[in-house]
Protein backbone atom coordinates (compact mmCIF):
# COMPACT_ATOMS: atom_id res chain seq x y z
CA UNK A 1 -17.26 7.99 -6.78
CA UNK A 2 -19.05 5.37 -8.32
CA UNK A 3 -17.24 3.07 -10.68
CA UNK A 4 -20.02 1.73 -13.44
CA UNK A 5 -20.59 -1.82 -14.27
CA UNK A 6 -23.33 -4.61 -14.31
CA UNK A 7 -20.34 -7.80 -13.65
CA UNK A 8 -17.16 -7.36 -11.58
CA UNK A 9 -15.03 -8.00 -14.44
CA UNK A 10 -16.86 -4.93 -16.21
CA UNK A 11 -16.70 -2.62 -13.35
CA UNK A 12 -12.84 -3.78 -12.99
CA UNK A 13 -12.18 -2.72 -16.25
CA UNK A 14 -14.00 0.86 -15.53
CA UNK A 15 -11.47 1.92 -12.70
CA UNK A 16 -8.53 3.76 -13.50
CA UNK A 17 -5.76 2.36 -14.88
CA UNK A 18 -3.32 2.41 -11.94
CA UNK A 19 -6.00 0.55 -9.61
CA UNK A 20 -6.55 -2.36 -12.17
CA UNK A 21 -3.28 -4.41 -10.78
CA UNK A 22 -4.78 -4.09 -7.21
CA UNK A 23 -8.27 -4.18 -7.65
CA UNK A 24 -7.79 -8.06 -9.75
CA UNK A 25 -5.57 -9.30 -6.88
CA UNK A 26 -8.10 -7.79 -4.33
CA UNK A 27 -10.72 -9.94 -6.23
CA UNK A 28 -8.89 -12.94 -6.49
CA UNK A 29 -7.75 -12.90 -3.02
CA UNK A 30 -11.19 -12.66 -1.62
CA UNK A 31 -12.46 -15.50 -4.05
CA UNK A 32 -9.81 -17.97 -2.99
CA UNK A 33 -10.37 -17.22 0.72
CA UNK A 34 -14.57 -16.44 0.78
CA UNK A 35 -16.50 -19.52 2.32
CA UNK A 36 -18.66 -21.29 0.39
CA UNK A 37 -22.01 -20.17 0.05
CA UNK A 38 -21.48 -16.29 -0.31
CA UNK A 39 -22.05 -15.01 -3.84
CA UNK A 40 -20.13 -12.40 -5.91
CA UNK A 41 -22.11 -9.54 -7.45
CA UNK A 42 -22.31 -5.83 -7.74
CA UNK A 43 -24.13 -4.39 -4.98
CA UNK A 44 -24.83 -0.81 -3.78
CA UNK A 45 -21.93 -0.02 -7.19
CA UNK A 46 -18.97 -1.44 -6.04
CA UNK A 47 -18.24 -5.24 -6.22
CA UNK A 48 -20.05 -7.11 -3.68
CA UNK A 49 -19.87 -10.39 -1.40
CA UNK A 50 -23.43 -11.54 -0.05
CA UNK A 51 -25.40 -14.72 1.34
CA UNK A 52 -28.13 -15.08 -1.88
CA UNK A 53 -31.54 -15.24 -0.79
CA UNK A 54 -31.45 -19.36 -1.55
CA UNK A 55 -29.62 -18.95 1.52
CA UNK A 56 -31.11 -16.15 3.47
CA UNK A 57 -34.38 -15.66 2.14
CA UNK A 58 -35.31 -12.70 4.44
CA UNK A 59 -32.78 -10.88 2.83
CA UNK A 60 -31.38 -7.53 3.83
CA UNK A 61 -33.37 -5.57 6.22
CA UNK A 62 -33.34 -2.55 5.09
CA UNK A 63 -34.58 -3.80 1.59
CA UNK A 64 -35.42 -7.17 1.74
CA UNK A 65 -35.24 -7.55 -2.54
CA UNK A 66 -31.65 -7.38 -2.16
CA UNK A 67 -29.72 -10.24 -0.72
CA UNK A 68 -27.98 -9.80 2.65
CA UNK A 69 -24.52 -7.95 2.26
CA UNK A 70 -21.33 -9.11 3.70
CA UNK A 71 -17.97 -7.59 2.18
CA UNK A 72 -17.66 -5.17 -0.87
CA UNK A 73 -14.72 -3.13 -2.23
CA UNK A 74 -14.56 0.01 -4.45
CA UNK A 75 -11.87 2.41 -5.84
CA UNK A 76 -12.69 5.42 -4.64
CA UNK A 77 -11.31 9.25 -5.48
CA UNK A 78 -8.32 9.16 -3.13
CA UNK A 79 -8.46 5.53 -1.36
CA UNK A 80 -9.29 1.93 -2.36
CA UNK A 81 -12.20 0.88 0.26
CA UNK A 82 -12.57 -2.46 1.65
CA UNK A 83 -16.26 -3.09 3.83
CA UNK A 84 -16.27 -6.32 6.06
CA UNK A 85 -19.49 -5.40 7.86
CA UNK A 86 -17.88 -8.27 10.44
CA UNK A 87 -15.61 -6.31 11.75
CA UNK A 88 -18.81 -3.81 12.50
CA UNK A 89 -20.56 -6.33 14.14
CA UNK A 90 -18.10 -8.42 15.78
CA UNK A 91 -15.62 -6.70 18.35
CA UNK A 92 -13.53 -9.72 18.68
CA UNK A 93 -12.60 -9.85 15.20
CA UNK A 94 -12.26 -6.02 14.78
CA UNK A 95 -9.85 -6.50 17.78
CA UNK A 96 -7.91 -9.34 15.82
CA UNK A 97 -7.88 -7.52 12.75
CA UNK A 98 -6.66 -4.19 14.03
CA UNK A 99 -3.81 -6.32 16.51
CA UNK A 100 -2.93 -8.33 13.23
CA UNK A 101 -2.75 -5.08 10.77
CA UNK A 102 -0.68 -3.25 12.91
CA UNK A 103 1.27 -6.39 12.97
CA UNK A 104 1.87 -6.56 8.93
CA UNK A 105 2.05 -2.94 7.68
CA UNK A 106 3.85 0.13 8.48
CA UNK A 107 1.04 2.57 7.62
CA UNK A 108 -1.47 3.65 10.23
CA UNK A 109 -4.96 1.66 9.92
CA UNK A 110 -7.25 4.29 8.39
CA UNK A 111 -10.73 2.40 9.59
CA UNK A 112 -14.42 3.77 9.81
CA UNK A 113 -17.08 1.23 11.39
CA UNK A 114 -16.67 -1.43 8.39
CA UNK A 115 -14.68 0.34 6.00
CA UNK A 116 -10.73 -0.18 5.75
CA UNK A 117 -9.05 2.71 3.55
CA UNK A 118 -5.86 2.48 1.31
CA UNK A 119 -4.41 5.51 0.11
CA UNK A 120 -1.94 3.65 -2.10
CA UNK A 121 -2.52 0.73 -3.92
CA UNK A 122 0.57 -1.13 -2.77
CA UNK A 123 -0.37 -0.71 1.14
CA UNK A 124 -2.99 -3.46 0.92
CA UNK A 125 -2.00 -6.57 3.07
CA UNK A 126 -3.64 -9.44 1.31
CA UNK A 127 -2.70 -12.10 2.93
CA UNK A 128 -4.45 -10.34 5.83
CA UNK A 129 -7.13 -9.71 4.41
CA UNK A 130 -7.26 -12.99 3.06
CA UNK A 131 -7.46 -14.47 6.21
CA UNK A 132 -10.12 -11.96 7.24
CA UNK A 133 -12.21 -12.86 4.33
CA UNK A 134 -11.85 -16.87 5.46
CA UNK A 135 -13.21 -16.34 9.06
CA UNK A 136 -16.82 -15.83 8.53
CA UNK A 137 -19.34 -18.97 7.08
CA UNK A 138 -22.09 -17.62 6.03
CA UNK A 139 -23.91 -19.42 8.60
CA UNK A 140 -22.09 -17.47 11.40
CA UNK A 141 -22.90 -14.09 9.24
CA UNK A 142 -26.39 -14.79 9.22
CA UNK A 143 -26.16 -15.49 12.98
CA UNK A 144 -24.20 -12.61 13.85
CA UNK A 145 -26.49 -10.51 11.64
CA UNK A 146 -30.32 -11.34 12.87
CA UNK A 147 -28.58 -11.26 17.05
CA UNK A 148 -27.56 -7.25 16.12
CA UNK A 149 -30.16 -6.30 14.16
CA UNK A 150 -32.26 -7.68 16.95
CA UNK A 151 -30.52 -5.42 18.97
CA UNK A 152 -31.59 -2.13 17.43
């Protein structure tokens, strides 16, 4: 499900209703946490979190127009999504997230390879994910990025 919009405040204003509450304090938690140097956008439809090309110039790999992704979110039919692509690439802080989650909530982790899933709005732990947001520079995402795709 793809929610339209060409700004994050328009696409925030697209989701339903019930998601609005969450989906702003999802924003604004991100935003007070995110290092400097990442830039907000929409990317791939869902609001996006990315080093600009004035920073990474390569861009991202697998179309190097668009600047290299880093976190996004979107409100999906039956789950708000939340992508870190550092806990894909990074075991150590997957392993700190998942050991700090399990810590905060009651609810099972429902996790794909970068993708955390809440069924209800009300089960997202932002301060946790606040944290997660503030562990990456850009610098070390850059790093982390070109030593995996290297990798491949």
């Amino acid at each position: 499900m793809q929610t339209p919009g060409t700004t994050p405040d328009e696409w925030i204003n697209n989701v339903p209703e019930e998601r609005k509450e969450a989906l702003n304090k999802l924003r604004k938690t991100i935003l007070d946490n995110l290092p400097e140097g990442f830039r907000e956008c929409i990317n791939y439809g869902m609001i996006g979190y990315v080093v600009p090309h004035s920073l990474y110039p390569p861009g991202y790999h697998c179309d190097p127009k668009l600047p290299l992704p880093f976190l996004s979110f979107a409100s999906q039919k039956n789950f708000i999504a939340f992508y870190h692509m550092g806990l894909y690439a990074n075991p150590e802080l997957l392993n700190w997230f998942v050991s700090e989650y399990q810590q905060v909530s009651k609810t099972k982790l429902d996790m794909g390879k970068s993708c955390v899933r809440f069924k209800k709005p009300d089960q997202i732990p932002f301060d946790l994910i606040g944290k997660l947001v503030s562990k990456v520079k850009p610098e070390e995402w850059i790093a982390l990025y070109e030593k995996n795709l290297k990798l491949k």
